[in-house]
PDB file of N, CA and C in Angstrom:
ATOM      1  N   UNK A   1     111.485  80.529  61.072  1.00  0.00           N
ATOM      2  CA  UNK A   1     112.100  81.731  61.607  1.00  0.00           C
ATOM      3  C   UNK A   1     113.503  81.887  61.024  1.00  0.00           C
ATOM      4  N   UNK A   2     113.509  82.966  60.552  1.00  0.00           N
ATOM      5  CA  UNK A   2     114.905  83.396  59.747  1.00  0.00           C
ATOM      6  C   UNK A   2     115.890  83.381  61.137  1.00  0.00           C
ATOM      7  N   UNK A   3     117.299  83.352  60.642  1.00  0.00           N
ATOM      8  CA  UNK A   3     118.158  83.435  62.104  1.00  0.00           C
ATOM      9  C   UNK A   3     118.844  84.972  61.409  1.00  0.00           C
ATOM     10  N   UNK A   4     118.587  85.640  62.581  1.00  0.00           N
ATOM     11  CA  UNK A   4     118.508  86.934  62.500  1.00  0.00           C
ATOM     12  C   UNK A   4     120.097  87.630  62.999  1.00  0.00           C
ATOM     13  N   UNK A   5     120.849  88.713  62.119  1.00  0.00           N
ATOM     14  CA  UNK A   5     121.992  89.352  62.402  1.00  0.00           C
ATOM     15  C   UNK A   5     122.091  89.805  64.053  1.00  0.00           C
ATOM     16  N   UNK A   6     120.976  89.541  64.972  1.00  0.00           N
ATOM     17  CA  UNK A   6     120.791  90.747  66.028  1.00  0.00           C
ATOM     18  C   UNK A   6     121.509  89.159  67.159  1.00  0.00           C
ATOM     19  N   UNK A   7     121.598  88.328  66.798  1.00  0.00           N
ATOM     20  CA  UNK A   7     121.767  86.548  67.188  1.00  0.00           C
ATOM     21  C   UNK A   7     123.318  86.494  67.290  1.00  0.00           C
ATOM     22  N   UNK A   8     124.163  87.193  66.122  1.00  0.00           N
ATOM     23  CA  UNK A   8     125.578  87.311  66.275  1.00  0.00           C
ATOM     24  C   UNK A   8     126.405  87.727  66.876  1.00  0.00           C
ATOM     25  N   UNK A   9     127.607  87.494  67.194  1.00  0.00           N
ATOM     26  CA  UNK A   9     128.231  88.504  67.699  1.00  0.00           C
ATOM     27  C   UNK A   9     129.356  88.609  66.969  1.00  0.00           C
ATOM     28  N   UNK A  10     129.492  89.716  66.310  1.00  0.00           N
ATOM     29  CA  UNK A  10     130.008  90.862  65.510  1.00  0.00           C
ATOM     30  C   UNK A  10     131.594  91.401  65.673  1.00  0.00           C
ATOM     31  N   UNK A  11     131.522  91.814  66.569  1.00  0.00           N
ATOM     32  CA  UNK A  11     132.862  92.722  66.947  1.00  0.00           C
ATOM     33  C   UNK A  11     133.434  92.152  68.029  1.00  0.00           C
ATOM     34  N   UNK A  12     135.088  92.536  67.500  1.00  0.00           N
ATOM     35  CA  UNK A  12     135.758  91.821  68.351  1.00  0.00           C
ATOM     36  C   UNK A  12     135.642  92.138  70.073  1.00  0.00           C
ATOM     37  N   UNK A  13     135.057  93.496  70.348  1.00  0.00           N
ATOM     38  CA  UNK A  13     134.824  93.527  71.721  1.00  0.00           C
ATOM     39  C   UNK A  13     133.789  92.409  72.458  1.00  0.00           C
ATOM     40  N   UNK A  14     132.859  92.179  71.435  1.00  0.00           N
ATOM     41  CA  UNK A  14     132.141  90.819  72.227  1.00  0.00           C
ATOM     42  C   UNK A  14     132.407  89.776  72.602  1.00  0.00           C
ATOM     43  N   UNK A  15     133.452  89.387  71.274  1.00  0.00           N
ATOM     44  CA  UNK A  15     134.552  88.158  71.227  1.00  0.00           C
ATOM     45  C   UNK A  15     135.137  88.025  72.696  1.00  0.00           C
ATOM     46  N   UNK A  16     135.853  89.546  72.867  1.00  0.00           N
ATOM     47  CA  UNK A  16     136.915  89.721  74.026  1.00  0.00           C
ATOM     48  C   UNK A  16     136.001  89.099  75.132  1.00  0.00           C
ATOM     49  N   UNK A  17     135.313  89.807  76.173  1.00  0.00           N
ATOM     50  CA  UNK A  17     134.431  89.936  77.008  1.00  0.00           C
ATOM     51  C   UNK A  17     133.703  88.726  76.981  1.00  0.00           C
ATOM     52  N   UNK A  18     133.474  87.909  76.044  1.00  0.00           N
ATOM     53  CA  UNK A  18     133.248  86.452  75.886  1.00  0.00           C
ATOM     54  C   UNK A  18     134.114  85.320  76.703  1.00  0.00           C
ATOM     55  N   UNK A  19     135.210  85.810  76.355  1.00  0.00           N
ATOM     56  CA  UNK A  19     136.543  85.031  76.745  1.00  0.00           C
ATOM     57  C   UNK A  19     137.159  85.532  77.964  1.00  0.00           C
ATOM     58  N   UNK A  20     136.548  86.394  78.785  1.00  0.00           N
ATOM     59  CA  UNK A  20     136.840  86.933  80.263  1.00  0.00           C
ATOM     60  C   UNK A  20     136.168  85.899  80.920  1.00  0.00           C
ATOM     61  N   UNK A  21     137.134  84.938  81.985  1.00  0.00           N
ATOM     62  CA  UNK A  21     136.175  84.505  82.834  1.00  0.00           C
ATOM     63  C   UNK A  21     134.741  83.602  82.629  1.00  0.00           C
ATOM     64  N   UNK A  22     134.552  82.595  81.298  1.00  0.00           N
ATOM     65  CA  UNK A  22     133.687  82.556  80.658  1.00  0.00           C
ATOM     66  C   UNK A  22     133.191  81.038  81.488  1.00  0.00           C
ATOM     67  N   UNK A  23     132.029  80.586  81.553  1.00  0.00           N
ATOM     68  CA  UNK A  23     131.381  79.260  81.736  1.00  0.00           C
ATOM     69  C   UNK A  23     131.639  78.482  80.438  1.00  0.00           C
ATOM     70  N   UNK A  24     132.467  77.363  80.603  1.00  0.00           N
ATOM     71  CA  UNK A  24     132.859  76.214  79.430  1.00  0.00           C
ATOM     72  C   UNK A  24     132.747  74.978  79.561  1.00  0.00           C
ATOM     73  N   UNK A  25     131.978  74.709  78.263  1.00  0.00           N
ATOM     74  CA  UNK A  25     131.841  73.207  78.317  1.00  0.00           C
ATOM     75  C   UNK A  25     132.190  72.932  76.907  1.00  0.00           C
ATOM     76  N   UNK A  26     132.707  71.337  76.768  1.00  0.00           N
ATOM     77  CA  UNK A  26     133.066  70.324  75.480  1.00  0.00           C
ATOM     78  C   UNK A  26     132.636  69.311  75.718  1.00  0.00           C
ATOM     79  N   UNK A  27     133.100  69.130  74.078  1.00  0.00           N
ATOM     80  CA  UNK A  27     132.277  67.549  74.028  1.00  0.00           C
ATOM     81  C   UNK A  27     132.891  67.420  72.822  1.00  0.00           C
ATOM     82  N   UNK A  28     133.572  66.247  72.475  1.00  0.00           N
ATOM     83  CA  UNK A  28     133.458  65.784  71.170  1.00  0.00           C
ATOM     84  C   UNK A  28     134.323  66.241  70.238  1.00  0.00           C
ATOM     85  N   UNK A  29     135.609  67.796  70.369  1.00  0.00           N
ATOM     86  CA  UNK A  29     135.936  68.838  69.917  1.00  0.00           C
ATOM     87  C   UNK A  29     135.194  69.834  69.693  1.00  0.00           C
ATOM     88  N   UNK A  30     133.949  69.991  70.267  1.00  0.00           N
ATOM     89  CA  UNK A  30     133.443  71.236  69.874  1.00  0.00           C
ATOM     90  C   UNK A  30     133.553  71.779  71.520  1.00  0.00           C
ATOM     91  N   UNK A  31     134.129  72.931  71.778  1.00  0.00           N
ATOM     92  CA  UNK A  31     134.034  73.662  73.108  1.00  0.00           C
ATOM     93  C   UNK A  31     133.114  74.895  72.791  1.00  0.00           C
ATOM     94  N   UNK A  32     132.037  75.210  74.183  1.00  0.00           N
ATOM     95  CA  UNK A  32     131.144  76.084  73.923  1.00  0.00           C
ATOM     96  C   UNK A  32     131.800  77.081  75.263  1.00  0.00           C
ATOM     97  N   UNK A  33     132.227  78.588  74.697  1.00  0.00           N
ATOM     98  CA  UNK A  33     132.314  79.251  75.847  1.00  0.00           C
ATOM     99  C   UNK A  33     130.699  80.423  75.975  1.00  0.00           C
ATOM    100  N   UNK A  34     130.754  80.224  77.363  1.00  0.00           N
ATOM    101  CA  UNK A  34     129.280  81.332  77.415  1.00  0.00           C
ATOM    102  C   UNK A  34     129.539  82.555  78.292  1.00  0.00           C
ATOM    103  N   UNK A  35     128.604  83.548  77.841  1.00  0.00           N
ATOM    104  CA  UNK A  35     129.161  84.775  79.416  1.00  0.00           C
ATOM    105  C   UNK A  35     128.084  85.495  79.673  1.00  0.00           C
ATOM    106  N   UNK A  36     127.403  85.789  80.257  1.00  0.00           N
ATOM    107  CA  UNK A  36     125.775  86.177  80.591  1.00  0.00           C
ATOM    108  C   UNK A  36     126.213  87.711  80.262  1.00  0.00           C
ATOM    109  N   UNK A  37     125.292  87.927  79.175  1.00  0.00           N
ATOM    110  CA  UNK A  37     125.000  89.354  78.641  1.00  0.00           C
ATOM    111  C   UNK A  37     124.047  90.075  79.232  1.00  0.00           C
ATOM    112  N   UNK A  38     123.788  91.594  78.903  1.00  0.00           N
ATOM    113  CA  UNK A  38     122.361  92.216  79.958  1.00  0.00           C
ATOM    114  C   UNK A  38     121.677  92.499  78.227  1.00  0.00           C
ATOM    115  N   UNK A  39     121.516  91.548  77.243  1.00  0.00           N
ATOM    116  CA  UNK A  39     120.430  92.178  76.161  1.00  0.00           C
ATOM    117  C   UNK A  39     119.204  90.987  76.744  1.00  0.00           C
ATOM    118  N   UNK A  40     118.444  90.819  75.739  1.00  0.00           N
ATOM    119  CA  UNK A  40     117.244  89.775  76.334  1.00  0.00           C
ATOM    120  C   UNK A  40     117.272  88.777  75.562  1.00  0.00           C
ATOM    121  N   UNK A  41     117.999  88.398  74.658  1.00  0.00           N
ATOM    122  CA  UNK A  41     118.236  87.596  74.348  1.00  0.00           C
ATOM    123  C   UNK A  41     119.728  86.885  74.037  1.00  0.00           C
ATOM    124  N   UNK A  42     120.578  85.556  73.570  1.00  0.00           N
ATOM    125  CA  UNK A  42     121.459  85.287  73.585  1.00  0.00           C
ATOM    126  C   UNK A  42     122.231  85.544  72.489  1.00  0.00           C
ATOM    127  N   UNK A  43     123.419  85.307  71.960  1.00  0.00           N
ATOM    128  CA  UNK A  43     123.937  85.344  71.198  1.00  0.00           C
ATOM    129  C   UNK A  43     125.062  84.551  70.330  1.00  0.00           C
ATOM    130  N   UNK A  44     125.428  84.196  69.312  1.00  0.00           N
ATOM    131  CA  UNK A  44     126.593  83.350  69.194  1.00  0.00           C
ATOM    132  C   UNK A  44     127.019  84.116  68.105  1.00  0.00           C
ATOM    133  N   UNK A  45     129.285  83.355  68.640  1.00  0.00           N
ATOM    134  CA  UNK A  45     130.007  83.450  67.602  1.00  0.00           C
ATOM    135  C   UNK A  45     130.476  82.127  67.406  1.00  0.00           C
ATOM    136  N   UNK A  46     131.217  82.158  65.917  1.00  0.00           N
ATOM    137  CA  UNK A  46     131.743  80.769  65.922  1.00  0.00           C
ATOM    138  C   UNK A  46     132.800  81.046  65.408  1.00  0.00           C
ATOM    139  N   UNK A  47     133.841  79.981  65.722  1.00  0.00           N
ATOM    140  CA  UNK A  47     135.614  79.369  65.670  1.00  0.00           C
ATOM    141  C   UNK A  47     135.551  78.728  64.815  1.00  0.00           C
ATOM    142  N   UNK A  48     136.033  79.021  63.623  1.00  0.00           N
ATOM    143  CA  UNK A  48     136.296  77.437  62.861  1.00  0.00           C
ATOM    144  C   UNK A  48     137.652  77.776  62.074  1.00  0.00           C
ATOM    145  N   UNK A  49     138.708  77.010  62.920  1.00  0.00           N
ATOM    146  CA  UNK A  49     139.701  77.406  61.913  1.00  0.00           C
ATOM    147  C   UNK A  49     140.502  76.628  60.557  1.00  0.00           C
ATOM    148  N   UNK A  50     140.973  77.637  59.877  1.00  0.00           N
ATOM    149  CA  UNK A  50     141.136  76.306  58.797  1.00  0.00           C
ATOM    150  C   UNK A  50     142.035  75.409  58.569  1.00  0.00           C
ATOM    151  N   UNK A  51     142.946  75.355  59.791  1.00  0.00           N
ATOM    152  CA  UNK A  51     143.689  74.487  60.222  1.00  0.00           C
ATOM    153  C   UNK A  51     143.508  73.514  60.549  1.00  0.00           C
ATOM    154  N   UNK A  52     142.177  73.654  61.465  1.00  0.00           N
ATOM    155  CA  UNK A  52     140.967  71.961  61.805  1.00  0.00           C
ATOM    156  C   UNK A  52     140.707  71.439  60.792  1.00  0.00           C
ATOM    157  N   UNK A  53     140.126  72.467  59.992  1.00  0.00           N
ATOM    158  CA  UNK A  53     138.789  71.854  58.531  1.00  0.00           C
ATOM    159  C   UNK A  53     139.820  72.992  57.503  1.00  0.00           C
ATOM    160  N   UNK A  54     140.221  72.086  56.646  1.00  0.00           N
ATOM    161  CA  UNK A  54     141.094  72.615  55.268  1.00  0.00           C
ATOM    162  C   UNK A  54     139.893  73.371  54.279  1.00  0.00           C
ATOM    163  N   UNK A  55     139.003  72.309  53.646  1.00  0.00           N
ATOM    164  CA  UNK A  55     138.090  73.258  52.843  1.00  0.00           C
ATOM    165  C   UNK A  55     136.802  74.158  53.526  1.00  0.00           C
ATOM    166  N   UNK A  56     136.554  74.978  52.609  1.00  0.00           N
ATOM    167  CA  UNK A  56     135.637  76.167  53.345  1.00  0.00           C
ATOM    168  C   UNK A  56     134.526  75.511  52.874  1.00  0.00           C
ATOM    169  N   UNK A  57     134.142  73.999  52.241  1.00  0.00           N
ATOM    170  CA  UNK A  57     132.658  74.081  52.031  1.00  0.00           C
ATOM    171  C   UNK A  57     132.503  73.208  53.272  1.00  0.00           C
ATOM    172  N   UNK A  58     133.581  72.667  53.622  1.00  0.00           N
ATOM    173  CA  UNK A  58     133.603  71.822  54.728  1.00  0.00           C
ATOM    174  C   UNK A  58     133.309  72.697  56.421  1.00  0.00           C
ATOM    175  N   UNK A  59     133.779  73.760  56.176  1.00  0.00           N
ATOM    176  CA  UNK A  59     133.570  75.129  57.410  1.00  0.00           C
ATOM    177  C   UNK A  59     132.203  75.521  57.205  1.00  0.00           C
ATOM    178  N   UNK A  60     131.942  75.522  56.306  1.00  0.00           N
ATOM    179  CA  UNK A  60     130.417  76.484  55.886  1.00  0.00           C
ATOM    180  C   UNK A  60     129.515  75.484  56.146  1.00  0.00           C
ATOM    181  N   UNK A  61     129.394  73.872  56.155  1.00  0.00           N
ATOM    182  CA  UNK A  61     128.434  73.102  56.072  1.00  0.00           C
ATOM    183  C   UNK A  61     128.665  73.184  57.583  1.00  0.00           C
ATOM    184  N   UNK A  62     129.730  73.625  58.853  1.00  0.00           N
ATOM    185  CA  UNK A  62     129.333  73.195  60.085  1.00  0.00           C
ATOM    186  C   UNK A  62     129.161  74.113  60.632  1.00  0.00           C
ATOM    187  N   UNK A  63     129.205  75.439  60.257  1.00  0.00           N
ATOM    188  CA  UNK A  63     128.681  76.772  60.332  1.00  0.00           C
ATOM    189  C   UNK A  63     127.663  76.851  60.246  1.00  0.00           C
ATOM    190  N   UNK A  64     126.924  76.216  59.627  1.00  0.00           N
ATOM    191  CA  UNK A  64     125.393  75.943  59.148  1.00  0.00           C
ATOM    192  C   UNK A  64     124.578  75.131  60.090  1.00  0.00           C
ATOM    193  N   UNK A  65     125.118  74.119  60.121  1.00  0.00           N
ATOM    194  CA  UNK A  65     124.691  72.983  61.356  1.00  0.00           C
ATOM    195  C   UNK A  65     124.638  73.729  62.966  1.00  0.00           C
ATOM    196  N   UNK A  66     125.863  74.767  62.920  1.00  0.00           N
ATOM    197  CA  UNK A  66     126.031  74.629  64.641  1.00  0.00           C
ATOM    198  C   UNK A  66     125.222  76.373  64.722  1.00  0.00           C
ATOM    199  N   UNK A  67     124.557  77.081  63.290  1.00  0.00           N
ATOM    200  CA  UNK A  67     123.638  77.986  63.513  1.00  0.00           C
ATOM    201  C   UNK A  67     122.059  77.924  63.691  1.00  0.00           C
ATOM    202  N   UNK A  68     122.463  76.539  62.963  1.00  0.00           N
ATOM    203  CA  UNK A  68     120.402  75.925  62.899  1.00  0.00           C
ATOM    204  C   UNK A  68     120.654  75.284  64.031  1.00  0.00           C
ATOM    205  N   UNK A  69     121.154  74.938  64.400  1.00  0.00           N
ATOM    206  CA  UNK A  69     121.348  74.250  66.442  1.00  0.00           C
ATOM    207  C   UNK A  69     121.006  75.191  67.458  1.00  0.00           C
ATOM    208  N   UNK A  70     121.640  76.037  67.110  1.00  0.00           N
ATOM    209  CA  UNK A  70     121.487  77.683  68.025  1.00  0.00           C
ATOM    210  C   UNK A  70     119.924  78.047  67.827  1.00  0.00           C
ATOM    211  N   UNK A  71     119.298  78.347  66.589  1.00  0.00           N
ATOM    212  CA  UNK A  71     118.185  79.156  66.655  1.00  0.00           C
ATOM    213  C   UNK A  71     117.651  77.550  66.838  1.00  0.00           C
ATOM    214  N   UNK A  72     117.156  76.798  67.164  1.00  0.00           N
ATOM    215  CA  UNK A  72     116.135  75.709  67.258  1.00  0.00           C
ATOM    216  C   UNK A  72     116.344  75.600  68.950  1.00  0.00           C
ATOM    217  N   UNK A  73     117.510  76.028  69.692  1.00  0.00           N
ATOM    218  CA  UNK A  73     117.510  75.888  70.870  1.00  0.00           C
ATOM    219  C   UNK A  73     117.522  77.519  71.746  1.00  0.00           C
ATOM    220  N   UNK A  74     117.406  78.209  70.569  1.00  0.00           N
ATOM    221  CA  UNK A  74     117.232  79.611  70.944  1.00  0.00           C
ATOM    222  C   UNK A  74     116.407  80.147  72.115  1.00  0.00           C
ATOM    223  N   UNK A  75     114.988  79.407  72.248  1.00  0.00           N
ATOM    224  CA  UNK A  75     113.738  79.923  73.274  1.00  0.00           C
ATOM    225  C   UNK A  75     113.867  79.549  74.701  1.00  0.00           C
ATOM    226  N   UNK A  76     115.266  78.337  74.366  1.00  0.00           N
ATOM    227  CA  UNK A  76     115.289  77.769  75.875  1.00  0.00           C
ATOM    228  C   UNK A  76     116.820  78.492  76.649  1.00  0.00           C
ATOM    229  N   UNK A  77     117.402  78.476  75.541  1.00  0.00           N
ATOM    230  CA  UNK A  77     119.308  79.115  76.195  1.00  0.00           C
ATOM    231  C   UNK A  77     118.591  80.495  77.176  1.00  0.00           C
ATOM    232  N   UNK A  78     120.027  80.344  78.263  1.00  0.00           N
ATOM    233  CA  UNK A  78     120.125  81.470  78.813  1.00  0.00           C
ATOM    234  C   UNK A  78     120.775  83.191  78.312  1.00  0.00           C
ATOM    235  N   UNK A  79     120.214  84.267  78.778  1.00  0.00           N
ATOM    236  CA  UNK A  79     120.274  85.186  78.024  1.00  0.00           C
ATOM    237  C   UNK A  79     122.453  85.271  78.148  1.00  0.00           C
ATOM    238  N   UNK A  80     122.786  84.469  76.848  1.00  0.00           N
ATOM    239  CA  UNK A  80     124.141  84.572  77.125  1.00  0.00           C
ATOM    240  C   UNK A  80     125.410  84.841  75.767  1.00  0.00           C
ATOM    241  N   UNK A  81     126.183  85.332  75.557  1.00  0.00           N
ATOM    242  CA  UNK A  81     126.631  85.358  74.860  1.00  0.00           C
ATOM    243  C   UNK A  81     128.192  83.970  74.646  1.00  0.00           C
ATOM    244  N   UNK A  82     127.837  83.173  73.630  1.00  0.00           N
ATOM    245  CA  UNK A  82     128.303  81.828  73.420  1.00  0.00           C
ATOM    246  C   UNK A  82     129.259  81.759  72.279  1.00  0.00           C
ATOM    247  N   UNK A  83     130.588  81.077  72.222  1.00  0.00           N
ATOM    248  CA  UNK A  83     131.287  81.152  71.424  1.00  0.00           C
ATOM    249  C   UNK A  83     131.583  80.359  70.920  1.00  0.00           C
ATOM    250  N   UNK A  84     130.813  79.112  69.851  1.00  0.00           N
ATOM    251  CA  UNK A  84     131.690  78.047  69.692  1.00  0.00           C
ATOM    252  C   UNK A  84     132.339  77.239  69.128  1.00  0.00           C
ATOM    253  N   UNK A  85     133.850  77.036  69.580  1.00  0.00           N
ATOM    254  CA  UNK A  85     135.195  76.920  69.385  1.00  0.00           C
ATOM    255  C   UNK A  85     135.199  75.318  68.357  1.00  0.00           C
ATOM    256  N   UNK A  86     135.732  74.973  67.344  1.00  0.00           N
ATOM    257  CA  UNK A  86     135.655  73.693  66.556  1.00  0.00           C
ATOM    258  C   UNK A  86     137.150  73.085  67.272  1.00  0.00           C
ATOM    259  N   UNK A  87     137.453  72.478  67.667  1.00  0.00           N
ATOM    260  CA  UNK A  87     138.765  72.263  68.055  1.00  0.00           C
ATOM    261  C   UNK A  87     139.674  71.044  67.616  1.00  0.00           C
ATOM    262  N   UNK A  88     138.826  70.138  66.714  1.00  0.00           N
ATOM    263  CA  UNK A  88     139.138  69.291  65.755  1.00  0.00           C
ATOM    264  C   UNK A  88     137.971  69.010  64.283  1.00  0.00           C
ATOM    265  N   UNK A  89     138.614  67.915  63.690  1.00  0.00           N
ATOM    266  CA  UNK A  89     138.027  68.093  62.298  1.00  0.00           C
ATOM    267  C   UNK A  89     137.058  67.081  62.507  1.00  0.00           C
ATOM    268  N   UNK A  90     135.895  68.134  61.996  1.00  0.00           N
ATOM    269  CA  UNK A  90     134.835  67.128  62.169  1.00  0.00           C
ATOM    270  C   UNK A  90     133.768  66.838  61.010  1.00  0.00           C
ATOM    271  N   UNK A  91     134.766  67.084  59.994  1.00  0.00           N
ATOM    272  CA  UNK A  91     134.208  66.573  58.406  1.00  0.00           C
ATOM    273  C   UNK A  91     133.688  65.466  58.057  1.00  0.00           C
ATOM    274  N   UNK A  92     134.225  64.205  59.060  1.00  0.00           N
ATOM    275  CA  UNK A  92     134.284  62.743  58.984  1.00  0.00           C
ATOM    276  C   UNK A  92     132.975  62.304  59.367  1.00  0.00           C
ATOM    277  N   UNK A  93     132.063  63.173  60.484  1.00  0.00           N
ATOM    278  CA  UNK A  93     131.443  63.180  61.313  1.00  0.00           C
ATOM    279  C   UNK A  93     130.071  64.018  60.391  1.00  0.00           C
ATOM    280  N   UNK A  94     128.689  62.614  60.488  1.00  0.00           N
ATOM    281  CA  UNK A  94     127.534  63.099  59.845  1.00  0.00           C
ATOM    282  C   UNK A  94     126.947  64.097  60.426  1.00  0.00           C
ATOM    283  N   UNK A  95     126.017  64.670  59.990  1.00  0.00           N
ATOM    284  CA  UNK A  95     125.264  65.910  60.113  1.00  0.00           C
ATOM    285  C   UNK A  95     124.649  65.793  61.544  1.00  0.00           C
ATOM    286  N   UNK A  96     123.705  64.339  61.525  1.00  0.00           N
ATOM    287  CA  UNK A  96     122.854  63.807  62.942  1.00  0.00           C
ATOM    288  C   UNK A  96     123.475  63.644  63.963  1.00  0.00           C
ATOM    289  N   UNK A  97     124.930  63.032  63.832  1.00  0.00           N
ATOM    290  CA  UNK A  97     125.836  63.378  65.394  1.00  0.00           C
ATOM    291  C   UNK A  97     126.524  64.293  65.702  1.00  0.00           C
ATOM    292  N   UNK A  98     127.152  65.764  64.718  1.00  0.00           N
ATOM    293  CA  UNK A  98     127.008  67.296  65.015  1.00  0.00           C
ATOM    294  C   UNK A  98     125.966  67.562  65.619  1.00  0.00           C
ATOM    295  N   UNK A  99     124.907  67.413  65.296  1.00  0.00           N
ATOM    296  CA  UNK A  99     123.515  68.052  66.162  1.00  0.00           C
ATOM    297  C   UNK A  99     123.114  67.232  67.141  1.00  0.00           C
ATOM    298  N   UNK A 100     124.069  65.986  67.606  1.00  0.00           N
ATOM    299  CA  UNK A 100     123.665  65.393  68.405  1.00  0.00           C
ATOM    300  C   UNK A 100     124.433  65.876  69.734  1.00  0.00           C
ATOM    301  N   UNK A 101     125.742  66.040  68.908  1.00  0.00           N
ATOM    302  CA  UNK A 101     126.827  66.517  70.457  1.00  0.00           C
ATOM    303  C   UNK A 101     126.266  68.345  70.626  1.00  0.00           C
ATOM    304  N   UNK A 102     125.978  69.036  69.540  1.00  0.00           N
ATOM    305  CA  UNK A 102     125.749  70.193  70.246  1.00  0.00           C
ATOM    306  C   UNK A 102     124.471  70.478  70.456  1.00  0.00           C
ATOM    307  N   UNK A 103     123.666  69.437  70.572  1.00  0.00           N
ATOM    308  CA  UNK A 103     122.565  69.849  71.631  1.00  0.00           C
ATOM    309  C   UNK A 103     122.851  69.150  73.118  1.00  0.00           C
ATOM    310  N   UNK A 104     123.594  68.349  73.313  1.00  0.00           N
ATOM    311  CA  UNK A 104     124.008  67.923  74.578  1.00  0.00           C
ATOM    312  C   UNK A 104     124.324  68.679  74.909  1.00  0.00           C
ATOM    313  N   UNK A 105     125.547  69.586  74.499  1.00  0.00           N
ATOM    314  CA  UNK A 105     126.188  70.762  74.915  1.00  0.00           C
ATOM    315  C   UNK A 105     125.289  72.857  75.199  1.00  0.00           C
ATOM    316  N   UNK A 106     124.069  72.320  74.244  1.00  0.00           N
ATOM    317  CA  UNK A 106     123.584  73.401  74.439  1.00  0.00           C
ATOM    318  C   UNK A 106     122.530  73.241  76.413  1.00  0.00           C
ATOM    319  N   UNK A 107     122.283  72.288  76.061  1.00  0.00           N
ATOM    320  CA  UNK A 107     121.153  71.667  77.409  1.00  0.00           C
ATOM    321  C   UNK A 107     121.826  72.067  78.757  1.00  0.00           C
ATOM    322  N   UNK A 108     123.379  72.438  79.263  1.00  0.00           N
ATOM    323  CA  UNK A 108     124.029  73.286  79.637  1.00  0.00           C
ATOM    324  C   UNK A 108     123.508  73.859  80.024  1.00  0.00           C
ATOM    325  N   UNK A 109     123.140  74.791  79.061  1.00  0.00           N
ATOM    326  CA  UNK A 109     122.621  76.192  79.516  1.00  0.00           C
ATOM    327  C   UNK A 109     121.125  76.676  79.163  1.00  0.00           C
ATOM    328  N   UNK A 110     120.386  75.713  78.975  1.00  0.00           N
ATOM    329  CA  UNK A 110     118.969  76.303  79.601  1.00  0.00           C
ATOM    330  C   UNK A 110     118.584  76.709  80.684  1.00  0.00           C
ATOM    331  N   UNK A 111     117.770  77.759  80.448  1.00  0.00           N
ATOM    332  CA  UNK A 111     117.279  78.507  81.649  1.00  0.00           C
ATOM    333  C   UNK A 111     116.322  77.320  82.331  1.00  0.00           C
ATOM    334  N   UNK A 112     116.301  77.681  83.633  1.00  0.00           N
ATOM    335  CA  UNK A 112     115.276  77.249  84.526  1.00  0.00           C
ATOM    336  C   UNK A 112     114.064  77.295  84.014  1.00  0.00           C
ATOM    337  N   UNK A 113     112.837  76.315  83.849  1.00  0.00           N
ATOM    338  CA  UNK A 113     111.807  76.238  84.100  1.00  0.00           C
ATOM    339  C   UNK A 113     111.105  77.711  85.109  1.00  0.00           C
ATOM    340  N   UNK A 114     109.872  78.541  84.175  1.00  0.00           N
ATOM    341  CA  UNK A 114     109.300  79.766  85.287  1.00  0.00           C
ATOM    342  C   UNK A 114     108.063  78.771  86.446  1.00  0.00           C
ATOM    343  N   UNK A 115     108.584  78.923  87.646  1.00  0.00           N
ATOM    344  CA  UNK A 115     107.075  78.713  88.614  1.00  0.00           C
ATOM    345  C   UNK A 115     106.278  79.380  88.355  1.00  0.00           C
ATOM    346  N   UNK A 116     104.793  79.005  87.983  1.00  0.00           N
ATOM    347  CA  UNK A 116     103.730  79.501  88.238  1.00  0.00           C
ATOM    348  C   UNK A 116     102.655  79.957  89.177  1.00  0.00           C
TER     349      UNK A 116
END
């Protein structure tokens, strides 16, 4: 499954309204803010500044990691719009324990199990 433009969030009004009042969790330097949207599905932006992480292949490889994290945990997140923040450098840090802390951090926010 391609990860699809409709998954992002785009404009800075989403950004804003993201950051109103938002449900937050961290781990590790990565902080995830969330804010329950009315579309039907969730959404993410991401923080990476280059003050944390100096080179951009170094931004782009965890841009990559923390988007294939998102769509692989996509079917279970709540319908929410998620922002998340890099808040130290985590270049040092292999690929398998990025996807290790932000699936801890995504498990957060799965929806409930439906009764049958």
């Amino acid at each position: 499954m391609k990860f699809s433009k409709k998954f992002r969030l785009s404009k800075k009004k989403f950004f804003d309204r993201a950051f109103k009042n938002p449900k937050k969790v961290s781990y590790n330097g990565i902080v995830i803010f969330a804010k329950e949207n009315f579309l039907q599905y969730p959404r993410i932006g991401l923080i990476i500044s280059k003050k944390n992480i100096k080179h951009s292949s170094e931004r782009n490889r965890i841009k990559r990691l923390i988007r294939e994290c998102f769509r692989l945990n996509l079917f279970f997140l709540k319908k929410m719009d998620f922002i998340v923040l890099v808040k130290r450098n985590l270049k040092n840090l292999e690929n398998r324990r990025i996807n290790k802390t932000l699936n801890k951090l995504w498990t957060q926010y799965y929806h409930s199990p439906q009764k049958l």
